[in-house]
PDB file of N, CA and C in Angstrom:
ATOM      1  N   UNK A   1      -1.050  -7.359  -1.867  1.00  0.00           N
ATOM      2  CA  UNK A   1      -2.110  -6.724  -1.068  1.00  0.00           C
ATOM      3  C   UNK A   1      -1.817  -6.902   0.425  1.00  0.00           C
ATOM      4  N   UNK A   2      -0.977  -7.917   0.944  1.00  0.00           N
ATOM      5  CA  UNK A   2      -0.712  -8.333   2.191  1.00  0.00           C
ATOM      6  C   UNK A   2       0.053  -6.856   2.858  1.00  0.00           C
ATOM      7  N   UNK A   3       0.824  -6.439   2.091  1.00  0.00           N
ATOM      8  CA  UNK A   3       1.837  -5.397   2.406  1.00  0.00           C
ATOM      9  C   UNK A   3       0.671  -4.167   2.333  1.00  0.00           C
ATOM     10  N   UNK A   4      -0.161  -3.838   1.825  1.00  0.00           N
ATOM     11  CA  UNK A   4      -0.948  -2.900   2.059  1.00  0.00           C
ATOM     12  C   UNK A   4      -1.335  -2.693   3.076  1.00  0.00           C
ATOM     13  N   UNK A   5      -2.430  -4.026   3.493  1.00  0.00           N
ATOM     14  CA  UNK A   5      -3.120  -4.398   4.647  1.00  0.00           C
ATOM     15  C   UNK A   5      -1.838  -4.274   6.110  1.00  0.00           C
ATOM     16  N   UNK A   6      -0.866  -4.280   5.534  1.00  0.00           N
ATOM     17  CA  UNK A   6      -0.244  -4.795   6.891  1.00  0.00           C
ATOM     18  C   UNK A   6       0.038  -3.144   7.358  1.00  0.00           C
ATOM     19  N   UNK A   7       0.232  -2.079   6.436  1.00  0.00           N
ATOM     20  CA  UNK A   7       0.944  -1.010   6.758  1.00  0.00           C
ATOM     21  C   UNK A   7      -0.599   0.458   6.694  1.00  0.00           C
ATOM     22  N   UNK A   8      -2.226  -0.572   7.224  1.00  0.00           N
ATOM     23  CA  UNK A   8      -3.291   0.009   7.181  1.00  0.00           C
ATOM     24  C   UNK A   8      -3.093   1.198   8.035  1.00  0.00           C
ATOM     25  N   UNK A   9      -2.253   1.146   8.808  1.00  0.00           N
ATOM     26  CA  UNK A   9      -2.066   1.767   9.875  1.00  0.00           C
ATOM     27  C   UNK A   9      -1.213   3.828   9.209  1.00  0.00           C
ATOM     28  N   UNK A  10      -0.758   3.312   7.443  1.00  0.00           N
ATOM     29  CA  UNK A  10      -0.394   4.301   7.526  1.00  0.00           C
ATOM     30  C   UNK A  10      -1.665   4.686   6.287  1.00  0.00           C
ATOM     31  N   UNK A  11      -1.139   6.525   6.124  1.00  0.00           N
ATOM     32  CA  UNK A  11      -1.871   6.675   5.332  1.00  0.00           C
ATOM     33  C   UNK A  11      -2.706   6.325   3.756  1.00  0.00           C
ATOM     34  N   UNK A  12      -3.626   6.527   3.463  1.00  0.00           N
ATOM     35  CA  UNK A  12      -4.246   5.794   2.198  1.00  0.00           C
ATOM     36  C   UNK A  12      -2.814   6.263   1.191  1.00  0.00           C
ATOM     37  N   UNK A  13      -2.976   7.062   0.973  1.00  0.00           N
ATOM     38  CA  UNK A  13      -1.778   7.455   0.070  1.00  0.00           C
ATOM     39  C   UNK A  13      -0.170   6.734  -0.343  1.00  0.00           C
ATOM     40  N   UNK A  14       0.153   6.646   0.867  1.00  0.00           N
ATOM     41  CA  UNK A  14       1.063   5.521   1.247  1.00  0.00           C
ATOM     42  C   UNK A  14       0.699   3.879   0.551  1.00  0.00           C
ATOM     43  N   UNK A  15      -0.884   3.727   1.093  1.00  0.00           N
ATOM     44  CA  UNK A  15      -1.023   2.268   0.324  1.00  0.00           C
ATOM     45  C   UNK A  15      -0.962   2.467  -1.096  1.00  0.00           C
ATOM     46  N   UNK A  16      -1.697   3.343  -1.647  1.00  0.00           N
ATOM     47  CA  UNK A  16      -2.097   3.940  -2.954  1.00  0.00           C
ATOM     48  C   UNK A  16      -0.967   3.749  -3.756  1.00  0.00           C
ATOM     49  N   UNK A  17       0.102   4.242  -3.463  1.00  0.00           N
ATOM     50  CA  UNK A  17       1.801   4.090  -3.221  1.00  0.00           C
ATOM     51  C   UNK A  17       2.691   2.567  -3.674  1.00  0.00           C
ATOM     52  N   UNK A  18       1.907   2.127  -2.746  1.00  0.00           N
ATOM     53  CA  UNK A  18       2.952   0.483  -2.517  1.00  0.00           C
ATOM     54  C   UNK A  18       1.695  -0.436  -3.792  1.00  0.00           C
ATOM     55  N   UNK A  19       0.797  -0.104  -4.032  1.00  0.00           N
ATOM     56  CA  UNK A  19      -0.233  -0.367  -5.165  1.00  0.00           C
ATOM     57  C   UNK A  19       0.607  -0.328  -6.003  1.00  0.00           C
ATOM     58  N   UNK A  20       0.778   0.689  -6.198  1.00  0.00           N
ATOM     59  CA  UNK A  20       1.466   1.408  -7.881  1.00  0.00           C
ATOM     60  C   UNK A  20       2.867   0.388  -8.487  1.00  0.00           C
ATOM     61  N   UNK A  21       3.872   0.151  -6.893  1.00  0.00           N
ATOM     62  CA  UNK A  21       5.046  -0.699  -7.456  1.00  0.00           C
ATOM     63  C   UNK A  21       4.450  -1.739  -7.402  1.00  0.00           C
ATOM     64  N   UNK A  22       3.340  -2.607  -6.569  1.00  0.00           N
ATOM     65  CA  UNK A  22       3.084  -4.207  -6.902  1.00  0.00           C
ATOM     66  C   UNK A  22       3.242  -4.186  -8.452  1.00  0.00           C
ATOM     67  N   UNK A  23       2.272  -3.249  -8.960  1.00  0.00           N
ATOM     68  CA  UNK A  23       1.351  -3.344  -9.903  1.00  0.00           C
ATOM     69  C   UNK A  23       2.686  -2.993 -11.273  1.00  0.00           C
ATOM     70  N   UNK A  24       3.523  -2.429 -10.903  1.00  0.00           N
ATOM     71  CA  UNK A  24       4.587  -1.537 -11.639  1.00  0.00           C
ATOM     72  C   UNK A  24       5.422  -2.824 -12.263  1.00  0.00           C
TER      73      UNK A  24
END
């Protein structure tokens, strides 16, 4: 979640994104 928060700056989609491989 750190890497989400850190890259708030880009779009939701993008986090939505980096979600999917933590989670992957």
């Amino acid at each position: 979640m750190k890497i989400a928060i850190g890259n708030d700056h880009a779009g939701p989609d993008y986090k939505f994104a980096i979600v999917k491989l933590l989670e992957s």
